[in-house]
C-alpha atoms as a PDB file:
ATOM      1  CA  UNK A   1       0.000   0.000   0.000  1.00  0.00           C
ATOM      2  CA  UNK A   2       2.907   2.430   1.185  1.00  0.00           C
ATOM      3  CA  UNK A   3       4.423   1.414  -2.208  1.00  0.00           C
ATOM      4  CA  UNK A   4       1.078   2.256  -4.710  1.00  0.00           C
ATOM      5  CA  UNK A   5       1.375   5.518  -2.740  1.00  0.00           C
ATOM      6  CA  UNK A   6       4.535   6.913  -2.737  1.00  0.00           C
ATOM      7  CA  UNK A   7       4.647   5.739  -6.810  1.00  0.00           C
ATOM      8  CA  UNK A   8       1.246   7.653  -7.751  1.00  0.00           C
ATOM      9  CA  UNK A   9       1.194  10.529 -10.049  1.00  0.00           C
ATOM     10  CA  UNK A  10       0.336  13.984  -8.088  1.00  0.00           C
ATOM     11  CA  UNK A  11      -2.547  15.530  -8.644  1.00  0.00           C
ATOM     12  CA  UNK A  12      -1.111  18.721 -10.337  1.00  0.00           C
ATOM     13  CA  UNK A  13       1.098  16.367 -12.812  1.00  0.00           C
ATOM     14  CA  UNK A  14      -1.600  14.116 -13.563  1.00  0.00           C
ATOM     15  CA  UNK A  15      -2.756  14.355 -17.569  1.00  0.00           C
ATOM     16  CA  UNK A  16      -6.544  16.106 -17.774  1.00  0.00           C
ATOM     17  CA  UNK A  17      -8.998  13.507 -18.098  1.00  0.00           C
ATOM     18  CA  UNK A  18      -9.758  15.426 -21.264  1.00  0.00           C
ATOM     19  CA  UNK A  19      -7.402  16.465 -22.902  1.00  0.00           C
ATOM     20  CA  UNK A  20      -5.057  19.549 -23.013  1.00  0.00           C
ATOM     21  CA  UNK A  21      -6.309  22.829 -21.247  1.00  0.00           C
ATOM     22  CA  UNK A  22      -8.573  24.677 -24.280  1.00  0.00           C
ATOM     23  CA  UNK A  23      -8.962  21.135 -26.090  1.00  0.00           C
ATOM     24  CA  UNK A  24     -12.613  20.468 -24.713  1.00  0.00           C
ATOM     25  CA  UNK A  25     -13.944  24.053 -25.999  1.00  0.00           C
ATOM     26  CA  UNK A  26     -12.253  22.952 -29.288  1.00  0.00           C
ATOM     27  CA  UNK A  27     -13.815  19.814 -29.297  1.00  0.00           C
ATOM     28  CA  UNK A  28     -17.684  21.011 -28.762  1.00  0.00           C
ATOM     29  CA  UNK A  29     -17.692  23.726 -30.514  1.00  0.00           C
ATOM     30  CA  UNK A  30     -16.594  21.940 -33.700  1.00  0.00           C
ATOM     31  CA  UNK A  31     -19.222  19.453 -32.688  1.00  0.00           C
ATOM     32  CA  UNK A  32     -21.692  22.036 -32.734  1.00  0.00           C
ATOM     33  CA  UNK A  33     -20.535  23.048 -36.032  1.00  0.00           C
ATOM     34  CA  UNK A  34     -20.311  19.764 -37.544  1.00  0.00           C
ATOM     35  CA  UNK A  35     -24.064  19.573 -36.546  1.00  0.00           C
ATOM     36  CA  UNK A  36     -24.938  23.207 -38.079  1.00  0.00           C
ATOM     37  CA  UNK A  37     -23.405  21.749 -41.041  1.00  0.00           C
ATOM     38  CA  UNK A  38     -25.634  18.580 -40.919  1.00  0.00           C
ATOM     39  CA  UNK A  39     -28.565  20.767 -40.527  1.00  0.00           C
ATOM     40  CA  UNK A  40     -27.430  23.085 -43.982  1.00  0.00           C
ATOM     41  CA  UNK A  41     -26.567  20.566 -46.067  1.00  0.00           C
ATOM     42  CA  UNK A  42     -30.274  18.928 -45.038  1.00  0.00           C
ATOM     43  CA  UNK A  43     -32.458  21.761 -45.500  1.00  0.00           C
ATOM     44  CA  UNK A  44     -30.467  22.910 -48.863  1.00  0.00           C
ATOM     45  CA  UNK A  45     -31.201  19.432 -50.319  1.00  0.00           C
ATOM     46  CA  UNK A  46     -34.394  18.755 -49.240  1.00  0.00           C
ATOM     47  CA  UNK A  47     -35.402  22.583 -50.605  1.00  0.00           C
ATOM     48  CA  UNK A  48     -33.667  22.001 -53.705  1.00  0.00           C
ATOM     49  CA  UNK A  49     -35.180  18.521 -54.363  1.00  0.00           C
ATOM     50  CA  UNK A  50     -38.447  18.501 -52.500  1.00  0.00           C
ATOM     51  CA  UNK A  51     -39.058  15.370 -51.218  1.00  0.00           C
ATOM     52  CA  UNK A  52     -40.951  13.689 -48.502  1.00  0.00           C
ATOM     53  CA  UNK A  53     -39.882  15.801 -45.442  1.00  0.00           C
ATOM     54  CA  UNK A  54     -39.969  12.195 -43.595  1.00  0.00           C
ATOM     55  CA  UNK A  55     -36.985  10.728 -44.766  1.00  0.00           C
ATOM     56  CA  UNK A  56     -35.188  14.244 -45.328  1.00  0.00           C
ATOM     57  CA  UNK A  57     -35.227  15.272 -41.344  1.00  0.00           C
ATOM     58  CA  UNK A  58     -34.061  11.196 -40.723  1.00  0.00           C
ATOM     59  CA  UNK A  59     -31.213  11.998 -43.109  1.00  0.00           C
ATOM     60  CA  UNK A  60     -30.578  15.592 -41.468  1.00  0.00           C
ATOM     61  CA  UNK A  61     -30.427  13.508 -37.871  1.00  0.00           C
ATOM     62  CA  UNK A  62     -28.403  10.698 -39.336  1.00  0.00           C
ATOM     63  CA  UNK A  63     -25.679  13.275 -40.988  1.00  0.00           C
ATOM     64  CA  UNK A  64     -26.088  15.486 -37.969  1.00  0.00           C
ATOM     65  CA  UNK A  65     -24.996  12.227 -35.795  1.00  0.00           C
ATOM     66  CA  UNK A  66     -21.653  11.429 -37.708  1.00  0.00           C
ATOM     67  CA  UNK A  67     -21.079  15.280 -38.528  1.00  0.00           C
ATOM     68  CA  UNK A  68     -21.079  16.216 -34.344  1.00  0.00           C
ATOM     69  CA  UNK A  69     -18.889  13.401 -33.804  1.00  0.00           C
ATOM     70  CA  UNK A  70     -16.148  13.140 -36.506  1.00  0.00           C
ATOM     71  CA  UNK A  71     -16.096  17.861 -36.292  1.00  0.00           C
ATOM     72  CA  UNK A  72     -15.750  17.005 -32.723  1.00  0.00           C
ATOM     73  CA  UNK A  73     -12.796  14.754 -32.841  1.00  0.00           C
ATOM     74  CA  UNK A  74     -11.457  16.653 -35.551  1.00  0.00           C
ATOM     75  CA  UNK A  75     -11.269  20.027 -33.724  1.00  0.00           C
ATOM     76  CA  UNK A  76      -8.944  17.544 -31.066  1.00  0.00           C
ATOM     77  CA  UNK A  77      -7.283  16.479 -33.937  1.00  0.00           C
ATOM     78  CA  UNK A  78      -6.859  19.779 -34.888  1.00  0.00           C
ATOM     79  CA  UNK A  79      -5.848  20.973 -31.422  1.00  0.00           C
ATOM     80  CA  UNK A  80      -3.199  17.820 -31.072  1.00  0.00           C
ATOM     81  CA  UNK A  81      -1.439  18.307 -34.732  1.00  0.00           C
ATOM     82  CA  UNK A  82      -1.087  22.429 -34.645  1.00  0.00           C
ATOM     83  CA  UNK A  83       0.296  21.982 -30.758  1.00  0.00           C
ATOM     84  CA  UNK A  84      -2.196  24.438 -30.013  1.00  0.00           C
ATOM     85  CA  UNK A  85      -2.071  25.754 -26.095  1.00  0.00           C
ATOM     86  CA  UNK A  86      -5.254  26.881 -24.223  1.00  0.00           C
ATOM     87  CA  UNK A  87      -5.326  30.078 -25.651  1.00  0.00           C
ATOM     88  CA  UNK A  88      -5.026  28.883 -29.032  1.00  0.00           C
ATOM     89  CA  UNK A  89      -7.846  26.124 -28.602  1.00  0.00           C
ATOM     90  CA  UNK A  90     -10.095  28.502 -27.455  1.00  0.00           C
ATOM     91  CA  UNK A  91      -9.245  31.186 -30.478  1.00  0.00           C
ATOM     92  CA  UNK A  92     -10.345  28.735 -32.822  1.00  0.00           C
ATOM     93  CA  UNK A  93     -13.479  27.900 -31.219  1.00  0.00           C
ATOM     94  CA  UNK A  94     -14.266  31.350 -31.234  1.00  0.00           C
ATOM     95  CA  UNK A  95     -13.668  31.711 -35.102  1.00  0.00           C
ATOM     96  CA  UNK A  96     -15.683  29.439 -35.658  1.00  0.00           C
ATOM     97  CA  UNK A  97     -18.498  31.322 -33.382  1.00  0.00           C
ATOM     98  CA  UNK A  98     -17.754  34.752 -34.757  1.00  0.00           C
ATOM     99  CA  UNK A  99     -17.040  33.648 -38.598  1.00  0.00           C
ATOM    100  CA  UNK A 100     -20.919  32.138 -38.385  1.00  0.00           C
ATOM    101  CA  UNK A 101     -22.393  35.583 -36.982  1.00  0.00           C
ATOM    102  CA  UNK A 102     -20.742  37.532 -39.846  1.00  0.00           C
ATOM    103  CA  UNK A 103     -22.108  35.176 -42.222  1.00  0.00           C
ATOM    104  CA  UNK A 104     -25.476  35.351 -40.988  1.00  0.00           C
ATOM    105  CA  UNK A 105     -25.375  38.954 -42.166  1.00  0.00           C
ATOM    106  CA  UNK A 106     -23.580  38.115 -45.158  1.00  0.00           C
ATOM    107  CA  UNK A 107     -26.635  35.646 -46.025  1.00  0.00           C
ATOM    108  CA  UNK A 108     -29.145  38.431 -45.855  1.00  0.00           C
ATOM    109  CA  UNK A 109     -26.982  40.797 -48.088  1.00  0.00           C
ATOM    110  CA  UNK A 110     -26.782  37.801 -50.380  1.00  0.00           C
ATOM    111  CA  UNK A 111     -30.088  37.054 -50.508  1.00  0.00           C
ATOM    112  CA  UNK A 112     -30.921  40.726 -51.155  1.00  0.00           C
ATOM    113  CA  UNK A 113     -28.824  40.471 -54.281  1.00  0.00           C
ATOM    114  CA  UNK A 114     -29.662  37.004 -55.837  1.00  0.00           C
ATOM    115  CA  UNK A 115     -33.154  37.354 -55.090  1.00  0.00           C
ATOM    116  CA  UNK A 116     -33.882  33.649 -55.388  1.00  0.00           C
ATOM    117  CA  UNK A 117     -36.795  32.309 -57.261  1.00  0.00           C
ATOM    118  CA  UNK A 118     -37.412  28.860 -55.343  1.00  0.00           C
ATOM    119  CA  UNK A 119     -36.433  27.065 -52.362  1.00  0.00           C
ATOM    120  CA  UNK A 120     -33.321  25.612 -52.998  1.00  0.00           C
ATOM    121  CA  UNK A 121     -31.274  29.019 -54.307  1.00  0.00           C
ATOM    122  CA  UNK A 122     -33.453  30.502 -51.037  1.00  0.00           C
ATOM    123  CA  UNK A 123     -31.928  27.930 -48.632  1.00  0.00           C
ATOM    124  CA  UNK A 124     -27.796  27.902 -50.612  1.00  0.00           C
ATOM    125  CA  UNK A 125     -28.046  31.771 -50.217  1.00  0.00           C
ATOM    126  CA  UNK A 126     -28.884  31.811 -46.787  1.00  0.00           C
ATOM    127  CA  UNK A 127     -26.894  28.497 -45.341  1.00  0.00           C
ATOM    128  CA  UNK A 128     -24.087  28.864 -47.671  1.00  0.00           C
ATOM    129  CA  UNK A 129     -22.694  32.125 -46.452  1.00  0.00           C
ATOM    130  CA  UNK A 130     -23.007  31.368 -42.645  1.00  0.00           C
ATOM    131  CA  UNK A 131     -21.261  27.840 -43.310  1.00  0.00           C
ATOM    132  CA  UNK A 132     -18.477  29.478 -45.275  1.00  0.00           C
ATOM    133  CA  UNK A 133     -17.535  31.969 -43.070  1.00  0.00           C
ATOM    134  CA  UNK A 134     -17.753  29.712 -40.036  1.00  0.00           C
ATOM    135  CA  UNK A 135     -14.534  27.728 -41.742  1.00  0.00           C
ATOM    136  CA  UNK A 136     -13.177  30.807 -42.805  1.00  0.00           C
ATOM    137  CA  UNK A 137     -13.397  32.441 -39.461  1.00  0.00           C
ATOM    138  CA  UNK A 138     -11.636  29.549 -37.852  1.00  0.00           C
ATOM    139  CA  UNK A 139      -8.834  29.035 -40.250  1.00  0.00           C
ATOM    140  CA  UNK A 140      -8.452  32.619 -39.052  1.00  0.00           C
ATOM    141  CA  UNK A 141      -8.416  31.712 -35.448  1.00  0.00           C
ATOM    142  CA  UNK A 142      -6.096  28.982 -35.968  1.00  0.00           C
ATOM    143  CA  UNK A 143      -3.224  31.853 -38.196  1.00  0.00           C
ATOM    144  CA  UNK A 144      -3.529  33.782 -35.482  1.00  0.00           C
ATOM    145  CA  UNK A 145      -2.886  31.249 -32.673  1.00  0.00           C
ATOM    146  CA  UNK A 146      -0.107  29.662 -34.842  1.00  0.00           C
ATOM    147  CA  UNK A 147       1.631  33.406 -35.436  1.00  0.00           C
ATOM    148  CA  UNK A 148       0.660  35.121 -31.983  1.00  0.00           C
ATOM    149  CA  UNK A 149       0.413  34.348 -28.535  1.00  0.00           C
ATOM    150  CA  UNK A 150      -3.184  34.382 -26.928  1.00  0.00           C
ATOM    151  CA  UNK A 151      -4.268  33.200 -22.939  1.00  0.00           C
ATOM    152  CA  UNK A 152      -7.415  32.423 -22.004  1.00  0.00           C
ATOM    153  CA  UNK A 153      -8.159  36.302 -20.971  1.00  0.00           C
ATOM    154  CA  UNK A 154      -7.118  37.565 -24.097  1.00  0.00           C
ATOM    155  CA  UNK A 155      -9.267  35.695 -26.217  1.00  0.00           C
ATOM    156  CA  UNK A 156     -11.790  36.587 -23.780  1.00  0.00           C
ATOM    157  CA  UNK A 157     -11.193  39.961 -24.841  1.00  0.00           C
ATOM    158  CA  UNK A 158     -11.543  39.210 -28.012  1.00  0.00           C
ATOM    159  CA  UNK A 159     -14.986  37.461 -27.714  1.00  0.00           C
ATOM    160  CA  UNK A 160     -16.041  40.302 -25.645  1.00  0.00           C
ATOM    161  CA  UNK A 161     -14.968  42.828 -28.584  1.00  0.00           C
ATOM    162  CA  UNK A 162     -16.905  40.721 -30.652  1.00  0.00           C
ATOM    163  CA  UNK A 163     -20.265  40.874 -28.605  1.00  0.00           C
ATOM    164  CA  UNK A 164     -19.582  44.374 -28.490  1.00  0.00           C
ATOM    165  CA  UNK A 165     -19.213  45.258 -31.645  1.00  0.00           C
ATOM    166  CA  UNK A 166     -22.394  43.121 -33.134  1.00  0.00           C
ATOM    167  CA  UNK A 167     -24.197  45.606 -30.593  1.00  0.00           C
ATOM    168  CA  UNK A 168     -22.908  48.898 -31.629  1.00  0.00           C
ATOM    169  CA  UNK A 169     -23.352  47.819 -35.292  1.00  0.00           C
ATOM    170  CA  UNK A 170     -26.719  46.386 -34.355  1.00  0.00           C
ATOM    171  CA  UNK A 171     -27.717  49.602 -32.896  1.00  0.00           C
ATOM    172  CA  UNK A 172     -26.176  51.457 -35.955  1.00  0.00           C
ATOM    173  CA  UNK A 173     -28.244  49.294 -38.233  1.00  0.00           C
ATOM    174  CA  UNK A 174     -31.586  50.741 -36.133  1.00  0.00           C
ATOM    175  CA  UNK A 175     -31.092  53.978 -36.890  1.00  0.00           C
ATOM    176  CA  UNK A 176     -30.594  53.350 -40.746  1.00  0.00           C
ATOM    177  CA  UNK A 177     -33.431  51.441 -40.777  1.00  0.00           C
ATOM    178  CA  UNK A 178     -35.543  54.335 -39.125  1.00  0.00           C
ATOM    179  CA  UNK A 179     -33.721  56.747 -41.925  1.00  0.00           C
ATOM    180  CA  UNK A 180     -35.464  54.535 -44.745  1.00  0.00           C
ATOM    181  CA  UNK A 181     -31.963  53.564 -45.978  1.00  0.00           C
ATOM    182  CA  UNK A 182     -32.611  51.195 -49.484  1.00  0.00           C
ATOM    183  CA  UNK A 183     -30.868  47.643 -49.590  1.00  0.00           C
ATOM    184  CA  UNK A 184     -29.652  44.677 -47.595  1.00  0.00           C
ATOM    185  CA  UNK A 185     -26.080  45.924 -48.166  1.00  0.00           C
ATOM    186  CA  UNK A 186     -25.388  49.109 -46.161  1.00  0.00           C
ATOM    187  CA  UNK A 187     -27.090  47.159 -43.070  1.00  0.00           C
ATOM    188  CA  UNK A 188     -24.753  43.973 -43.480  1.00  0.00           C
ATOM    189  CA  UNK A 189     -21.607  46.065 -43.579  1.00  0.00           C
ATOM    190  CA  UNK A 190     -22.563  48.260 -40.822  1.00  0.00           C
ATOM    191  CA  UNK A 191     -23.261  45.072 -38.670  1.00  0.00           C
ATOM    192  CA  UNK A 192     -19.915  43.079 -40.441  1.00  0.00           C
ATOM    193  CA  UNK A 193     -17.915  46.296 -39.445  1.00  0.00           C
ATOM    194  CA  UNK A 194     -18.813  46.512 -36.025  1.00  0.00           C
ATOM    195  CA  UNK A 195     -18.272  42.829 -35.760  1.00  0.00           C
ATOM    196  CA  UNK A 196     -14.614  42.870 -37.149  1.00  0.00           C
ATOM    197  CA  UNK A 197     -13.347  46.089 -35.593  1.00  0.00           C
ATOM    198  CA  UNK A 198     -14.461  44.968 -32.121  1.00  0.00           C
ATOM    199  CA  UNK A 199     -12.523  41.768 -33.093  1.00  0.00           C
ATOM    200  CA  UNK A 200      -9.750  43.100 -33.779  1.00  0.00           C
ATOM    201  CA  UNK A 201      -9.767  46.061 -31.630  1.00  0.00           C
ATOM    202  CA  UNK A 202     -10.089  43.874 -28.359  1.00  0.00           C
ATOM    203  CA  UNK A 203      -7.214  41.542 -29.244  1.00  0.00           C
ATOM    204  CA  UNK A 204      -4.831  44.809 -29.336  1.00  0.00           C
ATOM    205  CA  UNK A 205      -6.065  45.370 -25.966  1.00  0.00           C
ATOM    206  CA  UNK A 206      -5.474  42.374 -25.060  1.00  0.00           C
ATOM    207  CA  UNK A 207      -1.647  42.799 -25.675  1.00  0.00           C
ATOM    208  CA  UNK A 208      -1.649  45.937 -23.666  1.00  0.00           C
ATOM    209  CA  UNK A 209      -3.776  45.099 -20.335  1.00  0.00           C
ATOM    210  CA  UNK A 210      -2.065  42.676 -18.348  1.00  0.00           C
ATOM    211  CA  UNK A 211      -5.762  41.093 -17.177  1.00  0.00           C
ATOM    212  CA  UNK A 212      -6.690  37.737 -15.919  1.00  0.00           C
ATOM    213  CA  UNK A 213      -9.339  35.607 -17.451  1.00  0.00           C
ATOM    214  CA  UNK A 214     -11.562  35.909 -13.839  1.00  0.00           C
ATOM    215  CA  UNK A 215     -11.450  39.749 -14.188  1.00  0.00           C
ATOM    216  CA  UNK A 216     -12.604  39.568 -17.965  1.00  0.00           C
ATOM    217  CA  UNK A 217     -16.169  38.195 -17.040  1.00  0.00           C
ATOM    218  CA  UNK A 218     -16.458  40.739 -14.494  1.00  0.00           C
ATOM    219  CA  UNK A 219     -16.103  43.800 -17.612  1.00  0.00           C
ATOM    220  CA  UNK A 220     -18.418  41.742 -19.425  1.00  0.00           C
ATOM    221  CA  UNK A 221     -21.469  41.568 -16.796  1.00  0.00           C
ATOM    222  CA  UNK A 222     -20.572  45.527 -16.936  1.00  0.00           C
ATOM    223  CA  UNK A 223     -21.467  45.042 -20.271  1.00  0.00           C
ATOM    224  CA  UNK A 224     -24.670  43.837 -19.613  1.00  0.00           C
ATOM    225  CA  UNK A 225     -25.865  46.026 -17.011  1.00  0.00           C
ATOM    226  CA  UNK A 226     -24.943  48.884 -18.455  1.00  0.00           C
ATOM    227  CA  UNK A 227     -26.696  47.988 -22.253  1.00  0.00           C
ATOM    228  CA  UNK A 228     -29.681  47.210 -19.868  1.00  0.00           C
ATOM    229  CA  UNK A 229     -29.782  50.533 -17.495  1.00  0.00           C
ATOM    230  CA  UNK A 230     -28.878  52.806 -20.203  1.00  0.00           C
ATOM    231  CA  UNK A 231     -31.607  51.041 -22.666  1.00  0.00           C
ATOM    232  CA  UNK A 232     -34.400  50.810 -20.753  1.00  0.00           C
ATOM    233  CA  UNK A 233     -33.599  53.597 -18.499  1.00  0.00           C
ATOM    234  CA  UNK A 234     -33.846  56.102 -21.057  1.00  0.00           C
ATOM    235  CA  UNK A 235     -37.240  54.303 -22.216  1.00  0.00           C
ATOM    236  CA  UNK A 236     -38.431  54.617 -19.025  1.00  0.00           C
ATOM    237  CA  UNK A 237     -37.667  58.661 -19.714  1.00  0.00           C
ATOM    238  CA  UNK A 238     -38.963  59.160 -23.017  1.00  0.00           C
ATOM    239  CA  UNK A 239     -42.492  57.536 -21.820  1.00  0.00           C
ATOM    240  CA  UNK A 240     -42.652  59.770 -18.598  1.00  0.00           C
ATOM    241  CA  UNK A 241     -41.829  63.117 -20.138  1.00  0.00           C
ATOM    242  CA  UNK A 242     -44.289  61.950 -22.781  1.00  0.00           C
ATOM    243  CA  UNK A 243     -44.323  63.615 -26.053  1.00  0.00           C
ATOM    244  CA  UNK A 244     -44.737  62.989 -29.781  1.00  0.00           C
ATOM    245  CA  UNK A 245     -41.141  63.487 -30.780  1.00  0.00           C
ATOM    246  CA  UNK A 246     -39.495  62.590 -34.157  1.00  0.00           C
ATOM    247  CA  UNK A 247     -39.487  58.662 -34.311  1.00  0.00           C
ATOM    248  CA  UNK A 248     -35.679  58.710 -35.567  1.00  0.00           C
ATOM    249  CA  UNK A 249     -34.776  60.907 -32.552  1.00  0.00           C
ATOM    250  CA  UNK A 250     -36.276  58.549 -30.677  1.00  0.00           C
ATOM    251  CA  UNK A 251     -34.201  55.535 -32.134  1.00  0.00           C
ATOM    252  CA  UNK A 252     -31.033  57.766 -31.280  1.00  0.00           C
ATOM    253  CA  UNK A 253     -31.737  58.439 -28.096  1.00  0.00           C
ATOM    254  CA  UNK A 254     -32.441  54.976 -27.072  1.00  0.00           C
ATOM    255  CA  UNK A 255     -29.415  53.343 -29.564  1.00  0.00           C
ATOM    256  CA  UNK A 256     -26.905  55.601 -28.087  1.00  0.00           C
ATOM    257  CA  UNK A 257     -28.040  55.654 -24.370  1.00  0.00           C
ATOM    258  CA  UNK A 258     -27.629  52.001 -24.542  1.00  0.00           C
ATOM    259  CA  UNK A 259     -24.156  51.831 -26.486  1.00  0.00           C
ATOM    260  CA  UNK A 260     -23.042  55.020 -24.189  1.00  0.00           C
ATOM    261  CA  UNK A 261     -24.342  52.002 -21.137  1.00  0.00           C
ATOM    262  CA  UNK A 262     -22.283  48.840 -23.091  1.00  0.00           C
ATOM    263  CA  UNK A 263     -19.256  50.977 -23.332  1.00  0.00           C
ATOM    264  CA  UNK A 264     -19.279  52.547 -19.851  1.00  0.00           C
ATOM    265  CA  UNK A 265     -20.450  49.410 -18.430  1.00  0.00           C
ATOM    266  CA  UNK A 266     -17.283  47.152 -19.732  1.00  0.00           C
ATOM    267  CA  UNK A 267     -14.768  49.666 -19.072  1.00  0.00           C
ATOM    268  CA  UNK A 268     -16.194  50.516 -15.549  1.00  0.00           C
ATOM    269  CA  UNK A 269     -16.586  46.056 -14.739  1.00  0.00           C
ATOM    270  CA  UNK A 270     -12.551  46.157 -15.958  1.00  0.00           C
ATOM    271  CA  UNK A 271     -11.894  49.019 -13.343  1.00  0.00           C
ATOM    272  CA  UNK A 272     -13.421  47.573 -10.536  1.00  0.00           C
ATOM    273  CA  UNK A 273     -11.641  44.143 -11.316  1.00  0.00           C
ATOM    274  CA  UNK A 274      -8.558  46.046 -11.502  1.00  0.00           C
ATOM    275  CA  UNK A 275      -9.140  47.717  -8.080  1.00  0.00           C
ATOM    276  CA  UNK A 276     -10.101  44.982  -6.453  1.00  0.00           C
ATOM    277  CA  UNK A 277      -7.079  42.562  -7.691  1.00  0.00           C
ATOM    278  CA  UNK A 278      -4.592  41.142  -5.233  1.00  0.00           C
ATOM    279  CA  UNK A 279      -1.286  42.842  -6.273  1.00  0.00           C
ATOM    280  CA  UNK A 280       0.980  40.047  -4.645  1.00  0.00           C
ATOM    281  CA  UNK A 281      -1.051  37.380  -6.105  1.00  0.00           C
ATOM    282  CA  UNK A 282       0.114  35.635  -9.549  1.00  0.00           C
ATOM    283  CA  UNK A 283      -1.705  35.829 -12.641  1.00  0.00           C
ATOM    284  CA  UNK A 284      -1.940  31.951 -12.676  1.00  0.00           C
ATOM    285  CA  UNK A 285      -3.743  32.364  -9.297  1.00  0.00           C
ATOM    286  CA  UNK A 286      -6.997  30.234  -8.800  1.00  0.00           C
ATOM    287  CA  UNK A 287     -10.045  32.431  -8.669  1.00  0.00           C
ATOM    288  CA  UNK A 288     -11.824  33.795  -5.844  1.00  0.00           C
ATOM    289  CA  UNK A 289     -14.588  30.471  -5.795  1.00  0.00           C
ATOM    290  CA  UNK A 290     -13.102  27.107  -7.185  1.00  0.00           C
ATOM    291  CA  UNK A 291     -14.075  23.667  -7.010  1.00  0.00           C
ATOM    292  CA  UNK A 292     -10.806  21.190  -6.143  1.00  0.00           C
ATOM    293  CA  UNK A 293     -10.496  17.200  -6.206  1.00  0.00           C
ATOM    294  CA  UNK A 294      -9.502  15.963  -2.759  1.00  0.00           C
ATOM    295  CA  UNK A 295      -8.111  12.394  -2.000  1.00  0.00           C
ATOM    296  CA  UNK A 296      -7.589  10.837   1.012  1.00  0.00           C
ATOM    297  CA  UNK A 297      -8.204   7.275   2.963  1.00  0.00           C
ATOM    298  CA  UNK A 298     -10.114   6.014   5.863  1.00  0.00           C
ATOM    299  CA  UNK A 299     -10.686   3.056   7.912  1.00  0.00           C
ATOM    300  CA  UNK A 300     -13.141   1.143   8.229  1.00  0.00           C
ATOM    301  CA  UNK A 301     -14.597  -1.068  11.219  1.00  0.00           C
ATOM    302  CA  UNK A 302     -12.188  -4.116  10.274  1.00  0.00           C
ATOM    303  CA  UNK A 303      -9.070  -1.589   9.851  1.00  0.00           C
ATOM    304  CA  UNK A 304      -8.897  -1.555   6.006  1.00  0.00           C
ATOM    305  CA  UNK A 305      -7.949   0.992   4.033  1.00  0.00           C
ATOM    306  CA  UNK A 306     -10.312   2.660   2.030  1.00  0.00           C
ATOM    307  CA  UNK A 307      -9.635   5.515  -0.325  1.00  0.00           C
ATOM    308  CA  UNK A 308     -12.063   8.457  -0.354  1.00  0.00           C
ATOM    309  CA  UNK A 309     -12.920  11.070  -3.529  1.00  0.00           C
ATOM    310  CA  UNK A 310     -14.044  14.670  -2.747  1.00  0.00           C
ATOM    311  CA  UNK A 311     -14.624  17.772  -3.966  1.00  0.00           C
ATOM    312  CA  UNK A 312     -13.455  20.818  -1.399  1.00  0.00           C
ATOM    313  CA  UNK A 313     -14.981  24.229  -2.460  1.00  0.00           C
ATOM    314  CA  UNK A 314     -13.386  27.080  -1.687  1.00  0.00           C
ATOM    315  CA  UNK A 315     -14.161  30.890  -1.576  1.00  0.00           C
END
């Protein structure tokens, strides 16, 4: 018994039951995608060649099984071959995320332009695009984790840039809409452009604030509280002053009260993580609540030995 112990692997050198650190968010995400794919390829086919809906959803579910499974092992394929770290796992899953959302834009603008005439040019136009740019916008994740250097918090950053950016271009979008602005195509760019600069402009921050993944989340419930307050609180104005102002001044007061609130919000959740951080602690520190595996043995009435598996919380 003394032996089995003093030979067992430590806990902090033991391999993760799943893989490398990053690897599982590689591996579901791609599974996601693989079934996303599944579900494109299905309703493109079965638009295009209108058959019995029966056998084209068992199809979908069938292609949707082995799709999930073999994206899913190939994003740890993926992950394994490119030596990808944490940071670089999770960059790819998020260009796969973000490359998707542009192309769900890019599918309206499309659609605008071909103006399909039946089903199946309907469902290519609007599937085709999202697919697409979900490969492209991982192959983009993957450059960039191959030719930079990314941690968990800064491609939180990045995702947060992202979610911030599909706002303020969402928000944009409202007020051209109000303004009777013509065509599909000014909207997706405005929306694509907000998307990509946030993108990008939150990975450059990212290599300028030294900031640790915990104290990410807390700028991003900012985020959200601000949007909220600054949204509905300045609906909860216009409707008690009352009035019958200008329905486009409207728009702008509520779009920009709310992106004024997303803005403030995130950089005023990064300042108060920032205040509150432990200066002596290192960035590699567990955060404030964590969940840890504890071993140990007991006894029991006839003196054996039996091992014991716990989980010790801490705050």
């Amino acid at each position: 018994m003394l032996d089995a112990v003093k030979n067992a692997t430590p806990l902090s050198d033991a391999k993760p039951l799943f893989g490398a650190p990053g690897r599982l968010e590689l591996i579901g995400v791609g599974g996601v995608f693989g079934v996303w794919n599944a579900i494109a390829l299905g309703a493109t086919a079965g638009a295009t060649l209108q058959t019995d809906p029966g056998p084209t959803f068992l199809g979908t579910a069938g292609l949707a099984l082995a799709l999930g499974i073999g994206f899913g092992y190939a994003g740890h394929v993926i992950g394994d071959v490119g030596e990808l770290d944490e940071g670089g796992g999770k960059l790819v899953a998020s260009g796969l995320v973000w490359g998707s959302n542009v192309g769900i834009a890019s599918a309206i603008w499309l659609t605008d332009i071909v103006r399909p005439q039946d089903g199946g040019q309907a469902a290519l136009a609007i599937f085709g695009p999202i697919v697409t740019m979900g490969y492209v916008g991982g192959a983009l994740g993957f450059t960039a984790a191959k030719l930079g250097k990314f941690d968990a918090a800064q491609v939180s950053l990045v995702n947060s840039g992202g979610a911030m950016g599909s706002f303020l271009g969402g928000m944009a979008a409202l007020n051209m809409l109000q303004a009777q602005v013509e065509g599909a195509g000014p909207y997706a760019l405005t929306y694509i452009a907000g998307n990509a600069v946030g993108l990008l402009g939150f990975g450059l921050l990212g290599n300028s604030l030294d900031l640790r993944w915990s104290e990410t989340l807390i700028g991003d419930l900012g985020m959200v509280v601000g949007g909220t307050v600054g949204g509905l609180g300045m609906l909860g104005v216009l409707l008690t002053i009352g009035g019958s102002a200008d329905g486009r001044v409207l728009t702008a007061l509520m779009t920009s009260a709310a992106s004024v609130g997303v803005v403030g919000g995130y950089a005023a959740g990064i300042g108060v993580a920032l205040l509150l951080r432990d200066p002596n602690a290192p960035k590699d520190a567990p955060p404030a609540v964590a969940l840890v595996p504890v071993t140990g043995a007991a006894r029991d009435q006839a003196g054996r030995i039996i091992p014991t598996m716990g989980v010790m919380a801490s705050f």
